[in-house]
N, C-alpha and C. Protein backbone atom coordinates (compact mmCIF):
# COMPACT_ATOMS: atom_id res chain seq x y z
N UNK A 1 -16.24 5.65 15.65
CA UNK A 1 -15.19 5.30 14.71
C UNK A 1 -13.89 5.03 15.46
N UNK A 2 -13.58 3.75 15.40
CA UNK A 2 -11.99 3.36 16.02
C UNK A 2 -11.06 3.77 15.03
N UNK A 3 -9.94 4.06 15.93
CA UNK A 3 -8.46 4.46 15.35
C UNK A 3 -7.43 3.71 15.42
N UNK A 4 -6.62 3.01 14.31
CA UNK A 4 -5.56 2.17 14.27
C UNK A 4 -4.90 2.63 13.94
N UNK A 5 -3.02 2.80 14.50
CA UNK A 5 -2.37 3.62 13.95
C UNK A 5 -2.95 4.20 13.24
N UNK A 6 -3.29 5.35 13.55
CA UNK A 6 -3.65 6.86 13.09
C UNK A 6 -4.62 6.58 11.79
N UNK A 7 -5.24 5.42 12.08
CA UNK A 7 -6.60 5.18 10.76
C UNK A 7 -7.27 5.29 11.41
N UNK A 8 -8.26 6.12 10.74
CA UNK A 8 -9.50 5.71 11.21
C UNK A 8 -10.85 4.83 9.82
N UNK A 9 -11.07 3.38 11.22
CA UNK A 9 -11.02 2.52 10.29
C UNK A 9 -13.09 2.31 9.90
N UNK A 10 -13.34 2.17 9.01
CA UNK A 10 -14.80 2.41 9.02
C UNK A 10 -15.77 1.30 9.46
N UNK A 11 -16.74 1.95 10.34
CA UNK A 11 -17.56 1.23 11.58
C UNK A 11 -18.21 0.22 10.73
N UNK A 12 -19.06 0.36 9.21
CA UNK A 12 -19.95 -0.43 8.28
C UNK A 12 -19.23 -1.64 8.23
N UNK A 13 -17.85 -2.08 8.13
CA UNK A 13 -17.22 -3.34 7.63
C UNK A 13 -16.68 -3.93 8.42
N UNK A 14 -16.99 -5.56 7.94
CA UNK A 14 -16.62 -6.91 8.75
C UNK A 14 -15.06 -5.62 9.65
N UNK A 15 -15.01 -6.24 10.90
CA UNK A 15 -13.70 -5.72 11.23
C UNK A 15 -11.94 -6.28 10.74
N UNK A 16 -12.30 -7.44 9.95
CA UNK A 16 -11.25 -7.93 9.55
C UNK A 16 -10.82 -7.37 8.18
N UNK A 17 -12.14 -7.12 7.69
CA UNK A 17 -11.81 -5.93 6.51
C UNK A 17 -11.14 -4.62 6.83
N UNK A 18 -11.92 -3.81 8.01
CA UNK A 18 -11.71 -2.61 8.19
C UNK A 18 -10.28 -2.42 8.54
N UNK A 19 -9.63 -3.82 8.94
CA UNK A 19 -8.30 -3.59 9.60
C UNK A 19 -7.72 -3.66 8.44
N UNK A 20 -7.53 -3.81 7.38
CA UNK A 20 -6.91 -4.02 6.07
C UNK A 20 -7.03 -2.22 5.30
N UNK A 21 -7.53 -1.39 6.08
CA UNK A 21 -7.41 -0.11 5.49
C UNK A 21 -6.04 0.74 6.00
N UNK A 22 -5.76 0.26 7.08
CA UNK A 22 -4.10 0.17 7.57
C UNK A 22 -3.29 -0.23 6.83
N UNK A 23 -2.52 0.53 6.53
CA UNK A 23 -1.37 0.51 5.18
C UNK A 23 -0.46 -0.72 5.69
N UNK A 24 0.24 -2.05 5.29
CA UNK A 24 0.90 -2.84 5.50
C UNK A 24 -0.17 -3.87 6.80
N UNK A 25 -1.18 -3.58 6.77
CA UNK A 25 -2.41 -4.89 7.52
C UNK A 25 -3.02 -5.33 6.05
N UNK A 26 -2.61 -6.73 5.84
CA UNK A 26 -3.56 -7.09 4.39
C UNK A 26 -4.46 -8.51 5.41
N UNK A 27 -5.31 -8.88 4.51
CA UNK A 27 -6.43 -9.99 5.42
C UNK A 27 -5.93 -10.72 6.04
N UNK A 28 -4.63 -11.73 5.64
CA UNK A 28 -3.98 -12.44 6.99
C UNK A 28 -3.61 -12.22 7.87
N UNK A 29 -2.74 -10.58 7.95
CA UNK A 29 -2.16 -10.37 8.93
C UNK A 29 -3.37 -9.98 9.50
N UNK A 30 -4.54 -9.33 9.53
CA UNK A 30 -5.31 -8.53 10.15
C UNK A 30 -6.09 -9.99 10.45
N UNK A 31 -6.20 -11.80 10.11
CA UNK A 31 -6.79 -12.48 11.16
C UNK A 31 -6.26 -12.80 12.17
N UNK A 32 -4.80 -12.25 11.56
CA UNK A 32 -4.15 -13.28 12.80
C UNK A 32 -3.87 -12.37 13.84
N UNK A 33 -3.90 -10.72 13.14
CA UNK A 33 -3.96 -10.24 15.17
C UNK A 33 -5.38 -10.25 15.40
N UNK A 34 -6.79 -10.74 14.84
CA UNK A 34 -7.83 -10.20 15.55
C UNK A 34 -7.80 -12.03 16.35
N UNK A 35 -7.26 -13.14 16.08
CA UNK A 35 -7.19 -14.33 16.56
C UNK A 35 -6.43 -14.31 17.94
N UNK A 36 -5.19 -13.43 17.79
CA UNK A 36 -4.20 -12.97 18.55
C UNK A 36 -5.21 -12.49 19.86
N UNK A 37 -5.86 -11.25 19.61
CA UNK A 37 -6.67 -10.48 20.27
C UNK A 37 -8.23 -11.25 21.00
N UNK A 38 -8.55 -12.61 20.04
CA UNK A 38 -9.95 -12.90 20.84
C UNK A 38 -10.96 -12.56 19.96
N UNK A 39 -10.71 -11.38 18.92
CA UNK A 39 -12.06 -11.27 18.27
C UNK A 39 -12.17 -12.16 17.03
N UNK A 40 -13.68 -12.01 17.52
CA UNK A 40 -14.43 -12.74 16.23
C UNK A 40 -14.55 -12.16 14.68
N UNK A 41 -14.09 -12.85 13.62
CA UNK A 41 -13.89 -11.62 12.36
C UNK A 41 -14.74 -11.32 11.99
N UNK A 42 -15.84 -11.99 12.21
CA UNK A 42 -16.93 -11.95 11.27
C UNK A 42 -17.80 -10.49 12.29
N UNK A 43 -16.86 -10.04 13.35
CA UNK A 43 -17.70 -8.77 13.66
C UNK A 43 -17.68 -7.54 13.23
N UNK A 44 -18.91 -6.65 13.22
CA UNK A 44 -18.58 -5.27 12.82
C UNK A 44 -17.63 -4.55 13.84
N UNK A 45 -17.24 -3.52 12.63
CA UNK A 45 -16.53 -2.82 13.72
C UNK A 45 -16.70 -1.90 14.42
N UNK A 46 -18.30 -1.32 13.87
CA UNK A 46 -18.86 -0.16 15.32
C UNK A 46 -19.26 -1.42 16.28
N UNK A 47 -18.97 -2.12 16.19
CA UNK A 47 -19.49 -3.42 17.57
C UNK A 47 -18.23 -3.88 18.15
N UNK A 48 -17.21 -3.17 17.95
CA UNK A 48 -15.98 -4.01 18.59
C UNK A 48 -16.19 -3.23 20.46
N UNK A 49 -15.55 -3.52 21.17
CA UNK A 49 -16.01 -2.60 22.24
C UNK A 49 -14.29 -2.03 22.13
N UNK A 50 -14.06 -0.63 22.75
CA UNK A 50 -12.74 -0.22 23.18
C UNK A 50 -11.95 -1.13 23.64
N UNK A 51 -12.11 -1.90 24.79
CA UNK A 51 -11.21 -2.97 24.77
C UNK A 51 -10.96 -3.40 23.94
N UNK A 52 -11.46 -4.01 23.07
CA UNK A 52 -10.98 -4.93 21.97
C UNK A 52 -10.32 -4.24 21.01
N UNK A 53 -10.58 -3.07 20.80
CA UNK A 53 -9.50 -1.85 19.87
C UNK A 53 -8.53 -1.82 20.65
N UNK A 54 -8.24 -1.64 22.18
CA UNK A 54 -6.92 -0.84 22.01
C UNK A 54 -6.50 -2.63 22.51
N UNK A 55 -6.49 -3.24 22.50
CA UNK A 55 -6.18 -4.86 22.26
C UNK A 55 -5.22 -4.71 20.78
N UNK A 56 -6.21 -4.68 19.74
CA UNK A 56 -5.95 -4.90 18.58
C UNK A 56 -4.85 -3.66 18.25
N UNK A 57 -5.30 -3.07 18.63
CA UNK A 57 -4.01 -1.59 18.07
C UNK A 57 -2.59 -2.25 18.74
N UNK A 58 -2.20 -2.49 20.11
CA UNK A 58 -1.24 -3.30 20.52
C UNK A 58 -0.24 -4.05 19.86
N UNK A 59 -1.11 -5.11 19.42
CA UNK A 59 -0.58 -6.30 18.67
C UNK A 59 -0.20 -5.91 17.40
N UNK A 60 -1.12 -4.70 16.84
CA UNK A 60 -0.90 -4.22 15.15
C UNK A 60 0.91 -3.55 15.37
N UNK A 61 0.49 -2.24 16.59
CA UNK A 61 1.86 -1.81 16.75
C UNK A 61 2.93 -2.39 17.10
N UNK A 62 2.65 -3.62 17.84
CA UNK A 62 3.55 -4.16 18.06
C UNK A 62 4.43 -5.45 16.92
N UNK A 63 3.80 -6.38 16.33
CA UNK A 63 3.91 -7.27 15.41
C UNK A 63 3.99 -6.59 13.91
N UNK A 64 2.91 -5.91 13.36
CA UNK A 64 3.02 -5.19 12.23
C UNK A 64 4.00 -4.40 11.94
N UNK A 65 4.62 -4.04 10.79
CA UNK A 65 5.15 -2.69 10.28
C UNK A 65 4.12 -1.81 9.50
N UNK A 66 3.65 -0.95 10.07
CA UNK A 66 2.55 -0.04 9.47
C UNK A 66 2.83 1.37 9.41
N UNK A 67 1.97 2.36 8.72
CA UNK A 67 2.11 3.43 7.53
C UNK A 67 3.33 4.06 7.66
N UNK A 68 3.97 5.10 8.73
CA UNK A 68 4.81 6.09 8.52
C UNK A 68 6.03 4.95 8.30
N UNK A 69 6.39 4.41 9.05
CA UNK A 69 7.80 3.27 9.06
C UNK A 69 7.36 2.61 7.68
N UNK A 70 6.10 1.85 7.31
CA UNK A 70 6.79 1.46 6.45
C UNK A 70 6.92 1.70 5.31
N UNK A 71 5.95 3.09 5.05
CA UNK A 71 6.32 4.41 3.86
C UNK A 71 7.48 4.43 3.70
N UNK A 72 8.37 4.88 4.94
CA UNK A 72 9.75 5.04 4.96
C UNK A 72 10.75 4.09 4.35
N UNK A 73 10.60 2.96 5.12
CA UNK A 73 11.49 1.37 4.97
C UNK A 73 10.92 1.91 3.15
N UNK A 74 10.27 1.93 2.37
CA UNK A 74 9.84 1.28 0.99
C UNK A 74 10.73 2.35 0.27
N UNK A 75 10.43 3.94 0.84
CA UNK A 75 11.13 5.37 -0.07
C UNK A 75 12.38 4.84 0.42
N UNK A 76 13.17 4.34 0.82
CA UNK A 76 14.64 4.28 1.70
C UNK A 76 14.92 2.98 0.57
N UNK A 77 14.38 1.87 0.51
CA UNK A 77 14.48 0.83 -0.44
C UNK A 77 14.64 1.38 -1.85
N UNK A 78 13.95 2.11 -2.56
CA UNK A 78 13.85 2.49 -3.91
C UNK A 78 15.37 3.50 -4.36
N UNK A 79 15.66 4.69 -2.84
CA UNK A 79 16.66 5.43 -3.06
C UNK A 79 17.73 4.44 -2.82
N UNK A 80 17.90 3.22 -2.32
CA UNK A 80 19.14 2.60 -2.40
C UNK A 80 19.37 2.23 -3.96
N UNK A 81 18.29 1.90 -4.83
CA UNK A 81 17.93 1.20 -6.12
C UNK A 81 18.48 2.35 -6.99
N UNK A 82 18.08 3.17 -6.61
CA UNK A 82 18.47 4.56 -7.57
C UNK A 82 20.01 4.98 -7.07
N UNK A 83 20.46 5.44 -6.20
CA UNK A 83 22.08 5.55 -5.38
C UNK A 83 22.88 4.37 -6.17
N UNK A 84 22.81 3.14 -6.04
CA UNK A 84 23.41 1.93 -6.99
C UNK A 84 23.52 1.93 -8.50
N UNK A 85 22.80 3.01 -8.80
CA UNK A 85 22.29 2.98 -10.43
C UNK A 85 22.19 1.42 -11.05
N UNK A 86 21.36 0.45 -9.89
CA UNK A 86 20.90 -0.88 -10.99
C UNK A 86 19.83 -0.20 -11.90
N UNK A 87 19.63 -1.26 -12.56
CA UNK A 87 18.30 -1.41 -13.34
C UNK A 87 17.34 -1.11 -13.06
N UNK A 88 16.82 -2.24 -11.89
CA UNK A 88 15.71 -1.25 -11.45
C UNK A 88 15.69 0.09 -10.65
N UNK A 89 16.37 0.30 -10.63
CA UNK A 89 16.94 2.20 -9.88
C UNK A 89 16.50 2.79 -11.08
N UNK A 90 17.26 2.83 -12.29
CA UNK A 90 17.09 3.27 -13.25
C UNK A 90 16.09 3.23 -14.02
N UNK A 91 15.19 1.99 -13.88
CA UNK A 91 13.32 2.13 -14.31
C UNK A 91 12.81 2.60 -13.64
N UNK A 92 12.66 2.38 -11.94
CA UNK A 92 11.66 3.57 -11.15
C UNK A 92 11.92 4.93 -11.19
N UNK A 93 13.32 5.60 -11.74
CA UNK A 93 13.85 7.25 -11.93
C UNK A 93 12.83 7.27 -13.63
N UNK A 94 12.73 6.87 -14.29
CA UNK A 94 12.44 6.82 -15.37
C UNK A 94 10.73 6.53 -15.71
N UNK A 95 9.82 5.74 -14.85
CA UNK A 95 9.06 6.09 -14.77
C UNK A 95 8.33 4.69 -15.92
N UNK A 96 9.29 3.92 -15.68
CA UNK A 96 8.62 2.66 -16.75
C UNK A 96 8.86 1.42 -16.24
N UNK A 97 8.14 0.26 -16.84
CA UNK A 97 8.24 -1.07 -16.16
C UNK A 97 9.07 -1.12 -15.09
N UNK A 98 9.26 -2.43 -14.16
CA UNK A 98 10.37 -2.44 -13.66
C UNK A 98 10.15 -4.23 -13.52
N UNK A 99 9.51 -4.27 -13.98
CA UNK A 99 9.88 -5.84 -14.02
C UNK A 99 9.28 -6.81 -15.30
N UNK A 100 10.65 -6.37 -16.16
CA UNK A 100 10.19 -7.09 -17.81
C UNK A 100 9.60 -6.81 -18.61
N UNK A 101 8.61 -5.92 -18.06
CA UNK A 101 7.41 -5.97 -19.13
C UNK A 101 7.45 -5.30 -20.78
N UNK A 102 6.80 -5.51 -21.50
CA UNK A 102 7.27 -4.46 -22.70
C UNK A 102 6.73 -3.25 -22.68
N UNK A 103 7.48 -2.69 -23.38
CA UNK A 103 6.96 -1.35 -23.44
C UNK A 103 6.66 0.10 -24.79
N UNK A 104 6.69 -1.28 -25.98
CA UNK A 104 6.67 -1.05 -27.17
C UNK A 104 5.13 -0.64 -27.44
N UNK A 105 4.16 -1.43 -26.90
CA UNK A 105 2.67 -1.55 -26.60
C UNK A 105 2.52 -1.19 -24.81
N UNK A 106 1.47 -0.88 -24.63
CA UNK A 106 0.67 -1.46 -23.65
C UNK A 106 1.91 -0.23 -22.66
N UNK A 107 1.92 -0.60 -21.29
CA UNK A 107 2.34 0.27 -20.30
C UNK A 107 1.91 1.83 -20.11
N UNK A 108 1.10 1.92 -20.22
CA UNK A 108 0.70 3.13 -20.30
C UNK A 108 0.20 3.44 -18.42
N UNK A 109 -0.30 2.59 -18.15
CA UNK A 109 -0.26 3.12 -16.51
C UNK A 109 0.94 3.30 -15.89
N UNK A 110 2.10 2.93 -16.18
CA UNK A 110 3.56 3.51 -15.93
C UNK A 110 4.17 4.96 -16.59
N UNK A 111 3.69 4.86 -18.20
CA UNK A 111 4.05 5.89 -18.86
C UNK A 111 3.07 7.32 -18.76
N UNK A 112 2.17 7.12 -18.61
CA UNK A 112 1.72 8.00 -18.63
C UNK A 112 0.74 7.96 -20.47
N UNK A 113 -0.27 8.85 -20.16
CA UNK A 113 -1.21 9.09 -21.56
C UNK A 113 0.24 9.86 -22.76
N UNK A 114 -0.64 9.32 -23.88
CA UNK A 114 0.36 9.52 -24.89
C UNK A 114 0.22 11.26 -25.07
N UNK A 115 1.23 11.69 -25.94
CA UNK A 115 1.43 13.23 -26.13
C UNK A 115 1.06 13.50 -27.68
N UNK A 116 1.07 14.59 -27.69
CA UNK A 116 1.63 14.50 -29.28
C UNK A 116 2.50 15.52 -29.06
N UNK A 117 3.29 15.72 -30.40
CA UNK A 117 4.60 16.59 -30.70
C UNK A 117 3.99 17.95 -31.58
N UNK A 118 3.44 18.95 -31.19
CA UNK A 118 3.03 19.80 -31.67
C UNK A 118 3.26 20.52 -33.19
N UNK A 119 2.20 20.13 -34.10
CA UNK A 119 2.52 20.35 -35.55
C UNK A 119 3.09 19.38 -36.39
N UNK A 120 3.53 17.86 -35.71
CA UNK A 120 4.81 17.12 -36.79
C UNK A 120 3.34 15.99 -36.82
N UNK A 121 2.52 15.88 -36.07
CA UNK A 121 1.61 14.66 -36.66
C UNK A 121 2.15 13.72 -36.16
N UNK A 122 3.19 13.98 -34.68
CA UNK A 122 3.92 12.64 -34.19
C UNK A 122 3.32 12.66 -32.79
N UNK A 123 3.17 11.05 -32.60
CA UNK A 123 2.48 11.19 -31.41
C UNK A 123 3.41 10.29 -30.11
N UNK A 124 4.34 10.97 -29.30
CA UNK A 124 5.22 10.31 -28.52
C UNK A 124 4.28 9.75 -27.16
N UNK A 125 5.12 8.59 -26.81
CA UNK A 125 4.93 8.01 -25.29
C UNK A 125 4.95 9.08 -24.71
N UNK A 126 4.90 7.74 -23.13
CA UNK A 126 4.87 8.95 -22.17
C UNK A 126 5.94 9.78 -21.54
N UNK A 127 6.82 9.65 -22.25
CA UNK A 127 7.79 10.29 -22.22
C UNK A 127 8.91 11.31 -23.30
């Protein structure tokens, strides 16, 4: 099992897939460093040899922004949103849409499962 920034990425899948389990590697970026690197995508990745991993780890660390940084860069983005008190600061503190959507119906993967109000026969959002 090879390790990419601190993934460990699984041996069964094309390696151009497996590099996409790296948080901020999605399929383009992960052809264009295995193109970068020489490998072929269409290989597995218990078949890559070590060279070709710590090749590929290189170019990821080096060109990519991946997991801890860019966890960070994204929580550092949202607290500027919230510090500003815009709008959307004020929908991601709140825990609902943040871009338009309604929320009269439907949003429930933002809101959360509905409640009820104990005894009144009222049944509130998710909030």
């Amino acid at each position: 099992m090879a390790r990419i920034a601190g993934v460990t990425i699984p041996d069964d899948k094309q390696i151009a897939i497996a590099l996409t389990h790296v948080r901020g590697v999605g399929r383009s970026a992960a052809a264009r460093v295995l193109s970068e690197a020489g490998v072929d995508v269409s290989t597995r990745a218990k078949d890559v040899s070590p060279e070709d991993i710590a090749r590929i780890q290189k170019i990821v660390e080096g060109t990519c922004e991946v997991e801890g940084a860019l966890a960070r860069k994204e929580r550092m983005s949202l607290k500027r949103l919230k510090d500003i008190r815009c709008y959307r600061g004020l929908r991601h503190e709140r825990n609902l849409p943040v871009r338009g959507q309604r929320t009269k119906t439907n949003a429930r993967t933002r809101k959360g499962k509905k409640r009820a109000i104990g005894g009144t026969g009222i049944v509130r959002g998710g909030h």
